[in-house]
Every structure is written in C-alpha cells, then in structure tokens.
C-alpha atoms as a PDB file:
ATOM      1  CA  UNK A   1    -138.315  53.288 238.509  1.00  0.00           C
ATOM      2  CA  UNK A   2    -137.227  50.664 235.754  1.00  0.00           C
ATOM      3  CA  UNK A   3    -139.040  51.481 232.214  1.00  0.00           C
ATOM      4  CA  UNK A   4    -140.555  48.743 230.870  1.00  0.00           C
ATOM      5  CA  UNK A   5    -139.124  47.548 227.618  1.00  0.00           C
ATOM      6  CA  UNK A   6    -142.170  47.631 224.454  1.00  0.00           C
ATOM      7  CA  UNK A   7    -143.081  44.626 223.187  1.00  0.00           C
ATOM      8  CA  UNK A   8    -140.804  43.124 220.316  1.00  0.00           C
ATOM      9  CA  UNK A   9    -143.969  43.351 217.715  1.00  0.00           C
ATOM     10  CA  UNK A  10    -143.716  47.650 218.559  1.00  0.00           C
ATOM     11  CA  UNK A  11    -139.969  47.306 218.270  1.00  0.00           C
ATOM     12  CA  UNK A  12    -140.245  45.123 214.907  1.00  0.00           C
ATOM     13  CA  UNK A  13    -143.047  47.793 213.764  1.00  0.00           C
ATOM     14  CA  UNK A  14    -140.582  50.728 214.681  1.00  0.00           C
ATOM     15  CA  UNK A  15    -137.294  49.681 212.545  1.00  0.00           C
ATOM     16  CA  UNK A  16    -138.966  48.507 209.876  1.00  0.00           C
ATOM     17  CA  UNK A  17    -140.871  52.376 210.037  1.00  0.00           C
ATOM     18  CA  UNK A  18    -137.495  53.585 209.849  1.00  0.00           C
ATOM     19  CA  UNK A  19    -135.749  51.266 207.277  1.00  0.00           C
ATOM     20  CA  UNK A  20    -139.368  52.580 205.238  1.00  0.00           C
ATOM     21  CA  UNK A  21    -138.901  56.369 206.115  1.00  0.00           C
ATOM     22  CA  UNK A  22    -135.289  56.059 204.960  1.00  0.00           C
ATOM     23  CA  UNK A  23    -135.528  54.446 201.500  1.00  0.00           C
ATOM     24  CA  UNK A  24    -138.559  56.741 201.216  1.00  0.00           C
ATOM     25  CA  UNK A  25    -136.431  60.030 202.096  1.00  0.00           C
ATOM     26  CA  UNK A  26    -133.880  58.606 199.016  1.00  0.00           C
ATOM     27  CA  UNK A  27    -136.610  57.707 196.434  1.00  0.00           C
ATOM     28  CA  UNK A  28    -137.880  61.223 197.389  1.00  0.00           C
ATOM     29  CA  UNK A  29    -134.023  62.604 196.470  1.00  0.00           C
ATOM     30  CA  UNK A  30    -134.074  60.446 193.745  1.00  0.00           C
ATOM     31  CA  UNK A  31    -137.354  62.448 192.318  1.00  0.00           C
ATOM     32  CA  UNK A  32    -136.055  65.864 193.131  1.00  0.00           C
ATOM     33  CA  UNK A  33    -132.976  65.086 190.796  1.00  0.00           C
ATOM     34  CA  UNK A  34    -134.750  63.523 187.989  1.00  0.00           C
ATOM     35  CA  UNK A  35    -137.194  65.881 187.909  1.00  0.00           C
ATOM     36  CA  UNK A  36    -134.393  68.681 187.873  1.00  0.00           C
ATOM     37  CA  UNK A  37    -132.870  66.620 184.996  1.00  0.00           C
ATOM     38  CA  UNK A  38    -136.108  66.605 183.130  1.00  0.00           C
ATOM     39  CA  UNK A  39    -137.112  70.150 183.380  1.00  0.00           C
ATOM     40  CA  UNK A  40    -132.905  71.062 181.946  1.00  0.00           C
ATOM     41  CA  UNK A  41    -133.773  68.425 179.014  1.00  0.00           C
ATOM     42  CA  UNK A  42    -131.209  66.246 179.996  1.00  0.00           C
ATOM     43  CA  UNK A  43    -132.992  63.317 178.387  1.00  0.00           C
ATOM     44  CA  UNK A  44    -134.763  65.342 175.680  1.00  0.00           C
ATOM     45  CA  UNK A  45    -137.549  63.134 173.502  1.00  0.00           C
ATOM     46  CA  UNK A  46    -135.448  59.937 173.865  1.00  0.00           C
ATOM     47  CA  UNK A  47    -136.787  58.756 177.314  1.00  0.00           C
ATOM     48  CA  UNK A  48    -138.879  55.048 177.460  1.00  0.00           C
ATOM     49  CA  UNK A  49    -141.325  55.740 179.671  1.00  0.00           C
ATOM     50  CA  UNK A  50    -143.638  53.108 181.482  1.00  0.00           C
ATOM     51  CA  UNK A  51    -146.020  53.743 184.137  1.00  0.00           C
ATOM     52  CA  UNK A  52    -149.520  51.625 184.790  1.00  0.00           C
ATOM     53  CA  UNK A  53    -152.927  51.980 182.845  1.00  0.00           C
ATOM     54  CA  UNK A  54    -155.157  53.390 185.320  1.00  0.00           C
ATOM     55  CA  UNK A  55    -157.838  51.110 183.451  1.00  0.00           C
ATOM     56  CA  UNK A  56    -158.270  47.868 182.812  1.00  0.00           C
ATOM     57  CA  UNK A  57    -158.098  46.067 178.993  1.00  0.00           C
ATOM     58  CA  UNK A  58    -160.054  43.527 177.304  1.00  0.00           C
ATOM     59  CA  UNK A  59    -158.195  41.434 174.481  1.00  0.00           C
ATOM     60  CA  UNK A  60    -160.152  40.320 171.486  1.00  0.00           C
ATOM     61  CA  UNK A  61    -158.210  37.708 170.464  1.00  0.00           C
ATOM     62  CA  UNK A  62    -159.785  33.837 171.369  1.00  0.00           C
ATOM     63  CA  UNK A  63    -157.437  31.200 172.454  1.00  0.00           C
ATOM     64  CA  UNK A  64    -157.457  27.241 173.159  1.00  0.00           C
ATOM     65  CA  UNK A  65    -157.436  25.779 176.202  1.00  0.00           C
ATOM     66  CA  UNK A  66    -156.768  21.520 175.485  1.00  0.00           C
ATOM     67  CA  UNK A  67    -157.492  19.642 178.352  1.00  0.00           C
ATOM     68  CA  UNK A  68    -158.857  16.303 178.895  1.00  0.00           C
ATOM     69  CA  UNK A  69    -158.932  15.773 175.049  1.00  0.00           C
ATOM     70  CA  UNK A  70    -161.142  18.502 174.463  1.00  0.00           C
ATOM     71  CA  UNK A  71    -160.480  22.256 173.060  1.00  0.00           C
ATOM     72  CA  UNK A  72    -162.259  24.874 174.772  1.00  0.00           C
ATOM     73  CA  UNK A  73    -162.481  28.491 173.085  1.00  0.00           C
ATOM     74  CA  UNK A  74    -160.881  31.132 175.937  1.00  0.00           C
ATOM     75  CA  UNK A  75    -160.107  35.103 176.160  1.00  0.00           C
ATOM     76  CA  UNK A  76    -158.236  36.770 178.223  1.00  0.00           C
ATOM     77  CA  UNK A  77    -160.693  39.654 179.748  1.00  0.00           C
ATOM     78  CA  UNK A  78    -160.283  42.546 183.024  1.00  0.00           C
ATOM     79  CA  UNK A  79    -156.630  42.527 182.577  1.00  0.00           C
ATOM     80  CA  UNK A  80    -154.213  45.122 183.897  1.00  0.00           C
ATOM     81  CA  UNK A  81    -151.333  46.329 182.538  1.00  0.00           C
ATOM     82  CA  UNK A  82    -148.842  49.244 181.862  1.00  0.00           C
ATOM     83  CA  UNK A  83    -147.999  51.296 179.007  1.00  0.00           C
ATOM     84  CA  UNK A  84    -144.812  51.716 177.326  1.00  0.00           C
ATOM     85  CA  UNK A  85    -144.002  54.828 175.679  1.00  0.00           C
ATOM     86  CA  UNK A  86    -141.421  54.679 173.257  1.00  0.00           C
ATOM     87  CA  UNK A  87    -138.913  58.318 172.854  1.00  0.00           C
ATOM     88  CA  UNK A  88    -141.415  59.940 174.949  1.00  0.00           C
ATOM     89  CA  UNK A  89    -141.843  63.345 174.391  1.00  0.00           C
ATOM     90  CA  UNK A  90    -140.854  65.642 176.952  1.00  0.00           C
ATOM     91  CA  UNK A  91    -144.549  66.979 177.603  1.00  0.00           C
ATOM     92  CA  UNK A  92    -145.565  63.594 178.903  1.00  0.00           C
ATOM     93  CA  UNK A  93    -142.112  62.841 181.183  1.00  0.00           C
ATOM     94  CA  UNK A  94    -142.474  66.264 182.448  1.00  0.00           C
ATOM     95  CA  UNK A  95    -145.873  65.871 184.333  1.00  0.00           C
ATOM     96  CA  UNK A  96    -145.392  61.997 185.110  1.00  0.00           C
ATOM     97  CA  UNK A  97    -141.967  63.372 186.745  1.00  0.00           C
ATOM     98  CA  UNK A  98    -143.559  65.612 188.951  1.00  0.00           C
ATOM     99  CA  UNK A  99    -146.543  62.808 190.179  1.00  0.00           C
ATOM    100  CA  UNK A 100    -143.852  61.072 191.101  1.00  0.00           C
ATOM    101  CA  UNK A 101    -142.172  63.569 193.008  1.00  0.00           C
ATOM    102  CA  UNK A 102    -145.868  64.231 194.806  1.00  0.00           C
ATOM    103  CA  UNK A 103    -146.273  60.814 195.645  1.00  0.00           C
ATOM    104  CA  UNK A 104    -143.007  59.971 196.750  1.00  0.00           C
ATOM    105  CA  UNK A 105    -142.908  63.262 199.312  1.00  0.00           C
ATOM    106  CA  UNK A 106    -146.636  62.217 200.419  1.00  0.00           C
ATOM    107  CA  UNK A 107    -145.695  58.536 201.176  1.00  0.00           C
ATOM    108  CA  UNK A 108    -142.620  60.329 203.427  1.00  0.00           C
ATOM    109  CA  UNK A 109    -144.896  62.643 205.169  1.00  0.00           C
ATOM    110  CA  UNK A 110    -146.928  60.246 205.923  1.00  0.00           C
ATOM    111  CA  UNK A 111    -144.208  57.236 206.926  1.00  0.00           C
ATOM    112  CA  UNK A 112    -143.133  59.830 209.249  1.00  0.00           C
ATOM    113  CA  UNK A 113    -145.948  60.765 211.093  1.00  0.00           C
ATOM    114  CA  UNK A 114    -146.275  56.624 211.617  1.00  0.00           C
ATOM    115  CA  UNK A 115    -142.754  56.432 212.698  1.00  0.00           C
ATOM    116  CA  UNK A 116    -143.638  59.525 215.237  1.00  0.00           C
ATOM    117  CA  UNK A 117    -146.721  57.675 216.753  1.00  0.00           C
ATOM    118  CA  UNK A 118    -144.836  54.252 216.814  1.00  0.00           C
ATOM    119  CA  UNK A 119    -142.210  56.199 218.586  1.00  0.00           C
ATOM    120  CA  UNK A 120    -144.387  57.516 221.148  1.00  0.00           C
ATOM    121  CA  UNK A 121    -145.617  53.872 221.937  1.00  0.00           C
ATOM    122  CA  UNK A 122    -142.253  52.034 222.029  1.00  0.00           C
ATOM    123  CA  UNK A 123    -141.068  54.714 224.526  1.00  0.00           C
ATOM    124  CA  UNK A 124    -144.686  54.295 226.895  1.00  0.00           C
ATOM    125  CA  UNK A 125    -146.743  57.616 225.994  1.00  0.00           C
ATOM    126  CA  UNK A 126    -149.377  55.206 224.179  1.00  0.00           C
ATOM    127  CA  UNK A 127    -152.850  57.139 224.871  1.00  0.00           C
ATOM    128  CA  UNK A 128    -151.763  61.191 225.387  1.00  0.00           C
ATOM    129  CA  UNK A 129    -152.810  64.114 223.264  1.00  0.00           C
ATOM    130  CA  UNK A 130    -149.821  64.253 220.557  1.00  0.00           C
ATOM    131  CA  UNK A 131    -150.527  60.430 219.900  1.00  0.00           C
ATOM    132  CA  UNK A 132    -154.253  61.528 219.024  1.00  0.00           C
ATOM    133  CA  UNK A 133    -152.938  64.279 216.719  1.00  0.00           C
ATOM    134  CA  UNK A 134    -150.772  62.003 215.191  1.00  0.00           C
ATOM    135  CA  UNK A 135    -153.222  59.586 213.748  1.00  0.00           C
ATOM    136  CA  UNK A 136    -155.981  62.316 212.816  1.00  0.00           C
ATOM    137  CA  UNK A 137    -153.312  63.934 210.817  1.00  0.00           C
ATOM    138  CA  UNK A 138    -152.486  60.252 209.248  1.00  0.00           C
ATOM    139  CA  UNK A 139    -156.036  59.831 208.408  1.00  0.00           C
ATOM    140  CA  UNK A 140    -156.259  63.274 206.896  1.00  0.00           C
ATOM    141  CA  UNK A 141    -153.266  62.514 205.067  1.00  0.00           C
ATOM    142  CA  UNK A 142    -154.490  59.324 203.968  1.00  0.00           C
ATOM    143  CA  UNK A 143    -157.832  60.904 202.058  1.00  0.00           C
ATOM    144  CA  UNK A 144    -155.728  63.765 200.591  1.00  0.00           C
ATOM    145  CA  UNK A 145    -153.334  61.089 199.031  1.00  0.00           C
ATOM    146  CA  UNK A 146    -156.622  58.794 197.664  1.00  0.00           C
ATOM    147  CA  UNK A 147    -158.274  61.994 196.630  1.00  0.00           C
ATOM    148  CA  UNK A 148    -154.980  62.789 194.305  1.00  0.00           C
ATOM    149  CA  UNK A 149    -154.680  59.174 193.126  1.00  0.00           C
ATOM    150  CA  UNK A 150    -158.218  59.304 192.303  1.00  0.00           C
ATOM    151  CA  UNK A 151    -157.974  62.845 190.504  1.00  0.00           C
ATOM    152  CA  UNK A 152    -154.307  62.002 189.021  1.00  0.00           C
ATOM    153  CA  UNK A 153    -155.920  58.406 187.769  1.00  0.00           C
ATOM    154  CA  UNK A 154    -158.799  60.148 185.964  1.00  0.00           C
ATOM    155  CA  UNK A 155    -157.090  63.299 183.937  1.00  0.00           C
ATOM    156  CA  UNK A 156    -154.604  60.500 182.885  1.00  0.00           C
ATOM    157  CA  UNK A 157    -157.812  58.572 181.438  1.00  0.00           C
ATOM    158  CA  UNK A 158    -159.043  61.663 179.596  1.00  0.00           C
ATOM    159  CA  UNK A 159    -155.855  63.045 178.320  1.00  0.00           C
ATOM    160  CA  UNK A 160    -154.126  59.490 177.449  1.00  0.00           C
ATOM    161  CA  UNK A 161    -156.164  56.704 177.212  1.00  0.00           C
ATOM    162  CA  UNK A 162    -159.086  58.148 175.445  1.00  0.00           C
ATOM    163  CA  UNK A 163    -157.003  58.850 172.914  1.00  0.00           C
ATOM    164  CA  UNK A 164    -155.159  55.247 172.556  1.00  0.00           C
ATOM    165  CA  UNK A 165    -155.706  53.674 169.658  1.00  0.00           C
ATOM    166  CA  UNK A 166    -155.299  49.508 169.293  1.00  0.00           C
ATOM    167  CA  UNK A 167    -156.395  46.518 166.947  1.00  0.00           C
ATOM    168  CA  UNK A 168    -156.763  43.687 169.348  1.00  0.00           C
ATOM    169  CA  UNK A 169    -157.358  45.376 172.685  1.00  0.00           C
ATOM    170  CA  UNK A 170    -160.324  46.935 173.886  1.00  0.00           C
ATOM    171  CA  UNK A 171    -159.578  49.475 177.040  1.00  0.00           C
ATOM    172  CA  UNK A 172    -162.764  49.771 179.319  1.00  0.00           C
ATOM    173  CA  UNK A 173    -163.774  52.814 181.085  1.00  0.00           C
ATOM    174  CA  UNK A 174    -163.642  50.746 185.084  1.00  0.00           C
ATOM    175  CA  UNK A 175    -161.204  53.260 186.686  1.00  0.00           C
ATOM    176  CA  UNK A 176    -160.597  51.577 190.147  1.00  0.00           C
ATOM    177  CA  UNK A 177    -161.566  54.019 193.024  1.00  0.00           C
ATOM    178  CA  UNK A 178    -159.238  52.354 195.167  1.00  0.00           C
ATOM    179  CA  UNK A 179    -161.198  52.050 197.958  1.00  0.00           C
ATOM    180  CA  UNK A 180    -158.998  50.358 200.200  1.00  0.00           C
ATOM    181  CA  UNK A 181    -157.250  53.688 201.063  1.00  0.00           C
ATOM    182  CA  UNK A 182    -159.919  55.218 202.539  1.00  0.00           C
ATOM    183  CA  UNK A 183    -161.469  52.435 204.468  1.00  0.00           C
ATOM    184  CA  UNK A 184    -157.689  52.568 205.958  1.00  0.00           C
ATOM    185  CA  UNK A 185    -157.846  56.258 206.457  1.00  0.00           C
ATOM    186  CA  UNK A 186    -161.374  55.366 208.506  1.00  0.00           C
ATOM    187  CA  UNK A 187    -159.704  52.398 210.846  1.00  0.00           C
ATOM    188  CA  UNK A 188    -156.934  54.685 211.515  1.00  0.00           C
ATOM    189  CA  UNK A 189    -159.215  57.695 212.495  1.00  0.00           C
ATOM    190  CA  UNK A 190    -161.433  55.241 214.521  1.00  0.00           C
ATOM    191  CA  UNK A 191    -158.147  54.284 216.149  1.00  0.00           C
ATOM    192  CA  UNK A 192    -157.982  57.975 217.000  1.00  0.00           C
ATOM    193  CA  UNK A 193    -160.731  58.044 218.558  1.00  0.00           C
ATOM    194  CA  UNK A 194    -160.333  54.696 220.643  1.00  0.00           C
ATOM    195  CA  UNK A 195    -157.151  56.825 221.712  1.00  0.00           C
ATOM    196  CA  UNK A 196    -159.074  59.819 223.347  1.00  0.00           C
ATOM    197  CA  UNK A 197    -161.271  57.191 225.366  1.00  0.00           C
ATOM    198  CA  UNK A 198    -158.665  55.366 226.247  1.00  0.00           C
ATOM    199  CA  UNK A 199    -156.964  58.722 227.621  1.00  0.00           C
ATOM    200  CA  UNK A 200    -160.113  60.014 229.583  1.00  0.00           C
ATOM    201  CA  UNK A 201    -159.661  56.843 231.334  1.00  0.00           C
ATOM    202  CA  UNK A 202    -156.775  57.089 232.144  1.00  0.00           C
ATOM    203  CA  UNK A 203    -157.169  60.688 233.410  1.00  0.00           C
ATOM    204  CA  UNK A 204    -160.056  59.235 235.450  1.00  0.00           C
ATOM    205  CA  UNK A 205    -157.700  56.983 236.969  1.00  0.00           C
ATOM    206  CA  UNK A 206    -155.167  59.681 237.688  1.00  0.00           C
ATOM    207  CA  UNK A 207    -157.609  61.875 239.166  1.00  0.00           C
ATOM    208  CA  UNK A 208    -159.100  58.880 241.268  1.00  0.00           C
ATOM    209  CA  UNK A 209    -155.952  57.625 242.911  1.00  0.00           C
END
C-alpha cells in the first residue's frame, strides 16, 4: 500500500520545528557554559548586563509636535524598555544567568514535544493516543512556563525596580500578565481534546467496517 505523502504546510511546519529545536538545543549549550563561567567568576563585577523592564515607564519630560503651523505640547507615556546595568555585580548576573538557563531548557522541552506531535502527523498517526498525550503535556507545559514568567516578572519588580531611582522617568506598577500564553495553552488543550473525538470516531469506524 503506497503512504500518502503529508501535506507541504505539515512538512514546512516540521523543518522549521527542527531548524527551532536545534538553535534552541545550542542557545540551551550556550546557557549551560555561561552560567558555568559565571558561577567560576570568569567575568567578575565587570559584566554590562541588559535584560527588559518587566514594567512599563512614563517620561515626564513634554515635547513639541509642529505640524500644520501649529505646536502641540506631547509626552511620551506606557513605554517599554530595558535596563542597562553597568559592571554588574555578580549577585545580579548570577540569578539572571540561571533564568536564562530555565527558559532556554523550557522553550526546548517544549519545541520538542511539538516537533514529536508534528512528527506523528507528517508520518499519518494524526488522531491516536500518544498524539493526545503530546499536546496535554504541551498545554501543561505551556502554564508552567507563564506561571514562571509571571512569578520571575514579579520578584524582579520587588527586588529591582522598586528600588530604581530616576529624575525624568516615572516606572508604573502595570506588570503585564501575559495572557496570551495561556489562552495558547487553552487552544492547544482544546485541540487535545478535538483529538480524542476525533479518535473515538475513528475507532467507531474500525469497529463498524
């Protein structure tokens, strides 16, 4: 019996998984390394660190807008940026080193349970039990990672940027829950569960011919 070959949007899905999982499997190398340089104070208190504000930032400085002939009084207001820390101490790189590393092994985990499932449907075994596992497991995975981001984004709120001090900025207190991720990690297990009709079905079809 000739196999029928997936459909070149699966195929385009599956080697861009892998091109993914593989810069994802060096970035995660890359973190084990630095963070093994780190904790052996390889770059001592010299580092320049930057990494994003988990908050957003008001300025307090008005500007001009001409147009048209006219001035019109302006300011800049819900901006994001990041923070650059200059010779930063070891105490800081240390921790931010090893969020990195967390991250970077959780968006590999997770890549690779994708590439698995994409797998699975490029080769024909769309709607079986391992497929279902697959994506509950993604979900899961999905929540535990917003559930750190969330956690990670709020101790570095209270332990940093309470304690930033600035003359023309004003940083708020709107910490984004990143919602995004989770109504993700609810499609996805809805998609799970689309999967275990769509296999009773198809057991019910089995079972009928």
């Amino acid at each position: 019996m000739k196999t029928q070959k997936a459909p070149l949007s699966i195929r385009v899905i599956y080697w861009l998984t892998n091109f993914s999982l593989g810069m994802l499997v060096l970035i995660s190398l890359l973190a084990i390394v630095f963070n093994i340089l780190l904790y052996t104070n390889f770059f001592g208190d010299d580092m320049q660190l930057h990494t994003r504000l988990p908050v957003k930032v008001d300025f307090m400085e008005i500007g001009n807008l001409h147009l048209n002939n006219q001035d019109v009084k302006v300011e800049l207001v819900d901006a994001t940026t990041s923070i650059h820390f200059f010779n930063t101490h070891s105490f800081i790189t240390k921790r931010i080193g090893i969020v990195i590393l967390l991250v970077a092994l959780a968006a590999t985990y997770l890549t690779w349970i994708f590439q698995t499932f994409i797998w699975n449907v490029k080769n024909g075994n769309t709607f079986n039990i391992r497929n279902i596992e697959l994506l509950k497991k993604l979900s899961y995975g999905i929540v535990g990672f917003w559930l750190f981001t969330v956690i990670y984004m709020r101790i570095f709120y209270y332990i940093i940027v309470k304690n930033l001090v600035f003359e023309n900025i004003r940083l708020t207190d709107e910490i984004p829950n990143y919602s995004g991720i989770l109504f993700l990690a609810l499609f996805i297990w809805v998609l799970a569960h689309i999967f275990i009709t769509g296999l009773k079905l198809q057991q019910e079809q089995d079972l009928t011919i």
